[in-house]
Protein backbone atom coordinates (compact mmCIF):
# COMPACT_ATOMS: atom_id res chain seq x y z
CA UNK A 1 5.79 -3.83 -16.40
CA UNK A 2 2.39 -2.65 -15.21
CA UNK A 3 1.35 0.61 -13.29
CA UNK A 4 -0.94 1.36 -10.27
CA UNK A 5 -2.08 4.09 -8.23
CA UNK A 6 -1.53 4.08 -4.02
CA UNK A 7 -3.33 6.74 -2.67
CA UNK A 8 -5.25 7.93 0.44
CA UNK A 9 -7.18 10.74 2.19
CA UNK A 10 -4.15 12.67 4.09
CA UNK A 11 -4.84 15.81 6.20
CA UNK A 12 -2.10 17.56 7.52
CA UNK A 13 -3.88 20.46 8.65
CA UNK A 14 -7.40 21.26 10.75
CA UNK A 15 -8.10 23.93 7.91
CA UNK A 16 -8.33 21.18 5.15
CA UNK A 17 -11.93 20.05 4.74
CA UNK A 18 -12.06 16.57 4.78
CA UNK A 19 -15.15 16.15 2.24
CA UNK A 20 -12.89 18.29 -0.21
CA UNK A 21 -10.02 15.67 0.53
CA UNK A 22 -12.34 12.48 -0.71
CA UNK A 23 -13.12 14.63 -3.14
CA UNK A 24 -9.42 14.82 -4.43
CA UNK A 25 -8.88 11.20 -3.84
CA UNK A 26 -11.39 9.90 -6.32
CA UNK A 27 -10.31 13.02 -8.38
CA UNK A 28 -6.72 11.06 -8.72
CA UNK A 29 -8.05 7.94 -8.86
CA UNK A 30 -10.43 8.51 -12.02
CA UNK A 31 -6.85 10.31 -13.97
CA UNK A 32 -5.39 6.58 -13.21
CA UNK A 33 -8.46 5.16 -14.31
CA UNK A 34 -8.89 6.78 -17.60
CA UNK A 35 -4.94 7.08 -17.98
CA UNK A 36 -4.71 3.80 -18.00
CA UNK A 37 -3.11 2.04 -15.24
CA UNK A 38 -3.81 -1.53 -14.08
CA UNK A 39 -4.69 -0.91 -10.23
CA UNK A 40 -5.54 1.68 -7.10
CA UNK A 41 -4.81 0.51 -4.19
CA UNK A 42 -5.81 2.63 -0.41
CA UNK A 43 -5.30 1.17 2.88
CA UNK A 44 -6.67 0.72 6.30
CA UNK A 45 -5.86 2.99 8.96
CA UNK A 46 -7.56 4.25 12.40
CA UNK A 47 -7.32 7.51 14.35
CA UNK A 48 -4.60 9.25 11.85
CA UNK A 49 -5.72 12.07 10.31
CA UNK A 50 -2.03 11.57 8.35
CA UNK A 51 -3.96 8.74 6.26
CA UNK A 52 -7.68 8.87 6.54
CA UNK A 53 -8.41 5.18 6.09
CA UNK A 54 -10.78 3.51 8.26
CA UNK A 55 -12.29 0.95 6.01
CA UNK A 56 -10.82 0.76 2.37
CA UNK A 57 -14.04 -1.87 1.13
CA UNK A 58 -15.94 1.19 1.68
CA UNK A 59 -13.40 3.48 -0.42
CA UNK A 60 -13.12 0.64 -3.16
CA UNK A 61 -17.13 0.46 -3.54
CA UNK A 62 -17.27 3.63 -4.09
CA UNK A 63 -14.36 4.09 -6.93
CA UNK A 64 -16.07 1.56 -8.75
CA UNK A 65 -18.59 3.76 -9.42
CA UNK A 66 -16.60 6.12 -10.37
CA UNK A 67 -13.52 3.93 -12.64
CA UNK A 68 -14.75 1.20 -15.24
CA UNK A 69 -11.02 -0.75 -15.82
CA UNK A 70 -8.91 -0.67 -12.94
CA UNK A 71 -8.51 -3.45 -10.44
CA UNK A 72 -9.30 -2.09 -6.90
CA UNK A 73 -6.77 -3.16 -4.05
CA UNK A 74 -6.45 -3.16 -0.10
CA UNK A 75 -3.04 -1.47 0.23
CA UNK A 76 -3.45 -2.88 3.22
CA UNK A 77 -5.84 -4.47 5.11
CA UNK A 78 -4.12 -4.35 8.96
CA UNK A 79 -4.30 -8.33 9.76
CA UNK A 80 -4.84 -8.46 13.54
CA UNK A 81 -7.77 -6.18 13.17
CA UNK A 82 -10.29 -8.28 11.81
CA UNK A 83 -11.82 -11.80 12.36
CA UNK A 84 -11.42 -14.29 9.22
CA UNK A 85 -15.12 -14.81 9.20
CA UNK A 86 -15.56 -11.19 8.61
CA UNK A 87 -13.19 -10.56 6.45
CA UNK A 88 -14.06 -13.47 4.10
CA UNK A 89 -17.37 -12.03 3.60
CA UNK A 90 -16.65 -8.51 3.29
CA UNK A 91 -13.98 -9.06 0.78
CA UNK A 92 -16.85 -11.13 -0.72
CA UNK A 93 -19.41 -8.68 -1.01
CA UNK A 94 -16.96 -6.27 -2.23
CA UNK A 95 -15.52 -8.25 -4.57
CA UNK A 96 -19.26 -9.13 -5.84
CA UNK A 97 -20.32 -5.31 -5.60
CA UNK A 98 -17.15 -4.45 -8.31
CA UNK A 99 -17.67 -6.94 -10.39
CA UNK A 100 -14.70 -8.72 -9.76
CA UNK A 101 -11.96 -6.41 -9.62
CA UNK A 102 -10.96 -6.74 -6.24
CA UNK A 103 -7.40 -7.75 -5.05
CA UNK A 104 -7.02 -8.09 -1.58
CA UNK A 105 -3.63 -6.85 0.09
CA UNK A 106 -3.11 -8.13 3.45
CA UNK A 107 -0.49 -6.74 6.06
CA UNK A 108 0.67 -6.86 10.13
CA UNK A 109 0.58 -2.89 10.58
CA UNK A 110 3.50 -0.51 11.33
CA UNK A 111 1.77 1.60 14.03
CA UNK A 112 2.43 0.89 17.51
CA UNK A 113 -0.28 3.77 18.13
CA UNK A 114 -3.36 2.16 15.99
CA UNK A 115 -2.09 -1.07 17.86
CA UNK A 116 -2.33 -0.08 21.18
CA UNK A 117 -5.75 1.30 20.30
CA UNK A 118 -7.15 -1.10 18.48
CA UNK A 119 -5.27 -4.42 20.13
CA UNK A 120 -3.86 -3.20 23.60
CA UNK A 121 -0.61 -5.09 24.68
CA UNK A 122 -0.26 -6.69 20.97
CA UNK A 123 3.46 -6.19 19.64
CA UNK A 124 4.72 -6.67 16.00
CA UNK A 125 5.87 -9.98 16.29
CA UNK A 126 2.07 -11.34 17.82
CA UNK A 127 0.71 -9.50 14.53
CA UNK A 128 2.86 -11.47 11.74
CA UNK A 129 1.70 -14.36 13.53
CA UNK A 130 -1.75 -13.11 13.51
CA UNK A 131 -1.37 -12.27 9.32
CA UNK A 132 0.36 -15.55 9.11
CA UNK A 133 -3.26 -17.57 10.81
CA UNK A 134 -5.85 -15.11 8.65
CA UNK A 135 -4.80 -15.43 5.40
CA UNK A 136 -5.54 -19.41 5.35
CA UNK A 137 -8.41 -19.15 7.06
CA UNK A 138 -9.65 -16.77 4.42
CA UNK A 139 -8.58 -18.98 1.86
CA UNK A 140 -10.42 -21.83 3.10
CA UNK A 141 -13.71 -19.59 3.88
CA UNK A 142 -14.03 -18.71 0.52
CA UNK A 143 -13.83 -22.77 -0.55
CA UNK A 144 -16.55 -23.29 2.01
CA UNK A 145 -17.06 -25.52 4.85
CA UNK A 146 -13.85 -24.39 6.63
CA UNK A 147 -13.52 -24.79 10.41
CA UNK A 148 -10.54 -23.43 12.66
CA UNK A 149 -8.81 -24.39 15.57
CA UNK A 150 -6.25 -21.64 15.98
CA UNK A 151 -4.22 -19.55 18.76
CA UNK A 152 -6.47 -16.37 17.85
CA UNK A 153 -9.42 -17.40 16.54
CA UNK A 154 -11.26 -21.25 16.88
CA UNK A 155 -15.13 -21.48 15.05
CA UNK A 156 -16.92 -24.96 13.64
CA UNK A 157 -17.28 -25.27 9.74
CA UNK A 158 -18.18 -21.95 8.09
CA UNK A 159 -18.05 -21.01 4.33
CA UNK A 160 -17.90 -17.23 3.53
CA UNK A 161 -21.35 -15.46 3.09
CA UNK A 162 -21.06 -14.55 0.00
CA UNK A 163 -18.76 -15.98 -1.80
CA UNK A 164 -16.18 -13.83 -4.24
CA UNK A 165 -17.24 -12.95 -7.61
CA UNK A 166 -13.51 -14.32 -8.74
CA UNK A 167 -13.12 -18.05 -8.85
CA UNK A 168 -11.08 -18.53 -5.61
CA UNK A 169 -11.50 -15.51 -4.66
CA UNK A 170 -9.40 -12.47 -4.78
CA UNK A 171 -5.70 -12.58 -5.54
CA UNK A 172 -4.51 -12.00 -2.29
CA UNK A 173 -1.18 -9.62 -1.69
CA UNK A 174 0.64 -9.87 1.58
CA UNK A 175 3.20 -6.73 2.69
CA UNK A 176 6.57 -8.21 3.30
CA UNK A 177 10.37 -7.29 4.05
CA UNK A 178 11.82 -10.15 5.64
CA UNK A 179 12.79 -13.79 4.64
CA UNK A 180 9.85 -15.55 6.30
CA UNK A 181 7.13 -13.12 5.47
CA UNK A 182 8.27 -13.82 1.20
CA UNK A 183 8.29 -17.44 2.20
CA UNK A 184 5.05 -17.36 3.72
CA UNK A 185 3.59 -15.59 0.69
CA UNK A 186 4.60 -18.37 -1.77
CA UNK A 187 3.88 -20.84 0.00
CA UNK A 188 0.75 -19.89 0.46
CA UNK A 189 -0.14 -19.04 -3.27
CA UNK A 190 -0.58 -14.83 -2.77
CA UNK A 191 1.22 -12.53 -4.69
CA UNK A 192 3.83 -9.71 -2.71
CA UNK A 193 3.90 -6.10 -2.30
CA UNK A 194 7.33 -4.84 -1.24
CA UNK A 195 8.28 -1.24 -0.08
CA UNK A 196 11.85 0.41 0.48
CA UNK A 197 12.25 2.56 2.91
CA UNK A 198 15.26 4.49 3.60
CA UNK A 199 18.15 2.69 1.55
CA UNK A 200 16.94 3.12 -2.20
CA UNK A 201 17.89 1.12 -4.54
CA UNK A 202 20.26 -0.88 -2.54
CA UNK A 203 17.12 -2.28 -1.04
CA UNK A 204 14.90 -2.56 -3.99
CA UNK A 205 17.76 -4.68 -4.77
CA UNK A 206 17.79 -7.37 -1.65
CA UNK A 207 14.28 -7.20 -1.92
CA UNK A 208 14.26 -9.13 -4.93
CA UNK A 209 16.58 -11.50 -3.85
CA UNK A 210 14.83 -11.82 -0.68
CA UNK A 211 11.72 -12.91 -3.20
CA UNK A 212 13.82 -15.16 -5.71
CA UNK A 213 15.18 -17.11 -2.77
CA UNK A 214 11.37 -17.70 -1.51
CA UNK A 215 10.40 -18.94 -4.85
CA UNK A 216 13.54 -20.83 -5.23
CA UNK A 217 12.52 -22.39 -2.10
CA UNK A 218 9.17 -23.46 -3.13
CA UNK A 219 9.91 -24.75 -6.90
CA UNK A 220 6.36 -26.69 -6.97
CA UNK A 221 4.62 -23.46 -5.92
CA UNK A 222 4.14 -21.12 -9.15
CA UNK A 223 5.69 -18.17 -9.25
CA UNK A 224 4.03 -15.34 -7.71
CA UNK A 225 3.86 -11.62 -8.94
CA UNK A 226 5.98 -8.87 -7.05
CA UNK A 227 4.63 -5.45 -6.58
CA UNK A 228 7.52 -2.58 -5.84
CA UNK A 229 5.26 0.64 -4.18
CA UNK A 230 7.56 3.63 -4.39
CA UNK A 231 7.20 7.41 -3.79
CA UNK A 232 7.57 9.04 -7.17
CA UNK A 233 7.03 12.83 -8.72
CA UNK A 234 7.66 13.84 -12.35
CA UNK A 235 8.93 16.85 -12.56
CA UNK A 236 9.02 19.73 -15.14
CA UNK A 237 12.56 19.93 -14.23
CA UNK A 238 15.90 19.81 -11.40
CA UNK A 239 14.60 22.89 -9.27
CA UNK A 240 10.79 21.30 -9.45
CA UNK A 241 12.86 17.56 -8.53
CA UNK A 242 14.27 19.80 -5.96
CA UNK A 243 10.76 21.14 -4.44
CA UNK A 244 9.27 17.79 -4.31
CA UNK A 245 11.96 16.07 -2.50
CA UNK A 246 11.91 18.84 -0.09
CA UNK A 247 7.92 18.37 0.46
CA UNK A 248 8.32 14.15 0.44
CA UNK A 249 11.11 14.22 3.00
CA UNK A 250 8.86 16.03 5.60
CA UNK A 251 6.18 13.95 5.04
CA UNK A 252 8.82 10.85 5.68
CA UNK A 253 9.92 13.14 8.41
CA UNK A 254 5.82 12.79 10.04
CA UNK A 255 5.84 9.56 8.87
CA UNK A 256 8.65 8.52 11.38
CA UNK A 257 7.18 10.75 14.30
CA UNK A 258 3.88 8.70 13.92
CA UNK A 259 5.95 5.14 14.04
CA UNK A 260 7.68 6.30 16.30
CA UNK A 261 4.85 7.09 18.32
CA UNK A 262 6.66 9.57 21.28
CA UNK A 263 4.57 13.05 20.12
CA UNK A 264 1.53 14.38 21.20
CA UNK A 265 -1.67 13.48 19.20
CA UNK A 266 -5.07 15.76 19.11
CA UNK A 267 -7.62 15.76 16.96
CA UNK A 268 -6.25 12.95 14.92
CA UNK A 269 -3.17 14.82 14.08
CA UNK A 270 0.24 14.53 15.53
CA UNK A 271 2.07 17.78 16.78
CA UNK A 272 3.41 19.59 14.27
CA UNK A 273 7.45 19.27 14.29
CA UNK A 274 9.74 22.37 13.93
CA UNK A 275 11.85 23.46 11.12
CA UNK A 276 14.93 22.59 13.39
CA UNK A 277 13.68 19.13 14.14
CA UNK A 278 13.07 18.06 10.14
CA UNK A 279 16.74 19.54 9.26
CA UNK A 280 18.09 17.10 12.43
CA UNK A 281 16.35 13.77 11.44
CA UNK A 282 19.46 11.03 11.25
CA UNK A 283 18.68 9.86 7.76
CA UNK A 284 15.77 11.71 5.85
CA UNK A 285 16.76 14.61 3.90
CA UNK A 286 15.80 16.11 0.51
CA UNK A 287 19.58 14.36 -0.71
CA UNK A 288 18.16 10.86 0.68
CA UNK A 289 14.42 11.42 -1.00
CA UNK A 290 16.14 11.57 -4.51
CA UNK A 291 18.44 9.05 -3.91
CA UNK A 292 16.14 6.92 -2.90
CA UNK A 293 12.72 7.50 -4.65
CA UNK A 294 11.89 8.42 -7.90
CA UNK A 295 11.48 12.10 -8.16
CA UNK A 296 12.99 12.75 -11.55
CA UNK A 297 12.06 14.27 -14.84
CA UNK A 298 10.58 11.78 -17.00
CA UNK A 299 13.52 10.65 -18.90
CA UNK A 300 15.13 10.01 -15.77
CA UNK A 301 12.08 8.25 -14.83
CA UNK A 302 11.93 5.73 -17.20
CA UNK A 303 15.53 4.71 -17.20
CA UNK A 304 15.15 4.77 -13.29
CA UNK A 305 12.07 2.56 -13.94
CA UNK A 306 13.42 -0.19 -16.42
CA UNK A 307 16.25 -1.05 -14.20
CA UNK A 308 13.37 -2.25 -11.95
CA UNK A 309 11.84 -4.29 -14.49
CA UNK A 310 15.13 -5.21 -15.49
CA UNK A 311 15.61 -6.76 -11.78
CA UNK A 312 12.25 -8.58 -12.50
CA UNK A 313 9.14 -6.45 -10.54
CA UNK A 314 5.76 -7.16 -12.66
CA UNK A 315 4.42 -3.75 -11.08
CA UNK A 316 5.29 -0.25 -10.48
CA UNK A 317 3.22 1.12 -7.87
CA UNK A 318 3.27 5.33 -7.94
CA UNK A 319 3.01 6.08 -4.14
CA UNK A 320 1.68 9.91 -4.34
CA UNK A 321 1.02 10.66 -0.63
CA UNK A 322 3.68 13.13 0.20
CA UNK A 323 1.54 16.04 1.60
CA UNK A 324 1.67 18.07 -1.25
CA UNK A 325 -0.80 19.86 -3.18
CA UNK A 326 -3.44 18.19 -4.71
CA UNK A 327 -2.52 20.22 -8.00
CA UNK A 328 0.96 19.36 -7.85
CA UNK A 329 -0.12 15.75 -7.12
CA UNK A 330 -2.19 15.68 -10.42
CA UNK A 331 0.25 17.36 -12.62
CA UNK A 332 2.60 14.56 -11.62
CA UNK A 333 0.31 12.01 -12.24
CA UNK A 334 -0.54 13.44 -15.56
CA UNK A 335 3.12 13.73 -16.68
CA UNK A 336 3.72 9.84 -15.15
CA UNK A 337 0.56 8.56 -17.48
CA UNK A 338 1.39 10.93 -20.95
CA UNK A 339 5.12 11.25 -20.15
CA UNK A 340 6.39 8.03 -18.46
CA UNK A 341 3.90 5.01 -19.76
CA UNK A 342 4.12 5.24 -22.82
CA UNK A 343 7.82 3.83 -23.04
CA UNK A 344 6.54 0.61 -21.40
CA UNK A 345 3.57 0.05 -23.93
């Protein structure tokens, strides 16, 4: 099994500078770099100070200046939002600008509040089928020559401008939960990204059954590769477990007030929930986080870890948003690369 990196720009507060925040965010991505993982991967994301993400080709440029081994992933681009013409070439010239070490990680979007911004009167459902028309027509873009008569976007013959620095192009990555979305994927020759949510290992579990029964589906296709993004901490030890699950189930606890999308929003930041109201949510809890992520001390870690590999994942990504300190952040990364690794060599 292989390790990345996800990480992004989150602001929680209008007293965090956000130059100091970029700051941290390449500061984490260069200890992944020289640590020794396989991948970073940042997403795209509009009007949310909770992850600062407008344009992750711009974020990826940049870490290539600053990383020399890692591949450098879209984790992910938000389908509906862009043209396949344009996002051809931009994955193109990005692709070209880091030498090749782009993957390109395509999703619908979560947010009903980016979409209704961004795409007014688009739902869910009209987005998978948007995803489900892009990704081909990127595909075909980057062979050249490629012309499209489709329900969301129609232009004559076109070939992407550049091309990719990788023969064929990027691997491509599509986000998906359900049956059709892991059938699409194979089909279609791109590699998945999978993330649980609130039910642990339970549905780390049906999510790779939900990917074996795509492949099994498609035997002619070749297998793809399965990415599992979790939340993780490595902790010093149970009361430091303890702390981080507290601090990762209020940031699931804003992370369901943005999807949900019913609070107030200034500034680019979403109004601030009570004490009360985290304590009350149906199903997050500090029990739940460590149930269901891995917040452990390394030991636990690792057995925690192989029982994924066991189930057949080819990568571990270490989701560190969680609004916590940028120095607790780091130490946890630190302890993952020196502490955690090293048993999968």
């Amino acid at each position: 099994m292989r390790f990345s990196l996800f990480v992004h720009m989150e602001r929680t507060s209008a007293e965090q500078d956000q130059r100091g925040l970029y700051d941290e965010f390449i500061a984490l991505a260069k200890i992944a770099d020289e640590g020794g993982m396989h991948a970073i991967w940042t997403g795209e994301h509009h009007g949310m100070n909770f992850t600062i993400a407008p344009n992750p080709f711009l974020n990826l440029v940049d870490l290539a200046r600053h990383t020399r081994n890692v591949r450098l992933g879209t984790g992910t681009i938000i389908a509906p939002f862009w043209h396949p013409i344009r996002l051809a070439g931009e994955a193109a010239m990005t692709d070209m600008i880091v030498d090749g070490r782009l993957d390109l990680g395509i999703a619908r979007g979560a947010y009903s509040y980016e979409y209704e911004r961004m795409m007014p009167g688009m739902d869910a459902w009209e987005a998978g089928q948007r995803m489900r028309e892009l990704i081909p027509a990127v595909q075909g873009l980057w062979k050249g020559d490629y012309a499209q008569e489709g329900t969301y976007h129609s232009f004559p013959a076109t070939t992407s401008s550049p091309k990719p620095r990788q023969e064929n192009g990027p691997p491509i990555w599509v986000a998906a939960r359900d049956p059709n979305s892991h059938e699409f994927a194979v089909a279609n020759g791109c590699h998945v990204q999978v993330t649980p949510l609130w039910q642990g290992d339970a549905e780390i579990i049906n999510l790779m059954e939900t990917f074996k029964a795509a492949c099994a589906k498609f035997p002619d296709s070749a297998r793809p590769e399965i990415m599992l993004l979790n939340h993780t901490y490595i902790a010093t030890d149970a009361e430091d477990a303890r702390r981080a699950a507290e601090e990762i189930n209020r940031f699931y606890c804003y992370f369901g007030a943005w999807f949900k999308n019913e609070r107030p929003v200034s500034q680019g930041l979403i109004a601030e929930l009570t004490e009360d109201e985290i304590a009350a949510h149906p199903f997050y809890s500090p029990e739940a986080m460590l149930r269901d992520n891995v917040i452990a001390t390394p030991e636990q870690a690792i057995s925690r870890i192989r029982g994924y590999a066991d189930l057949g994942y080819d990568e571990y990504s270490f989701w560190i948003d969680s609004g916590m300190s940028f120095e607790r952040k780091k130490a946890s990364l630190e302890r993952f690369i020196n502490d955690v690794m090293p048993a999968f060599a």
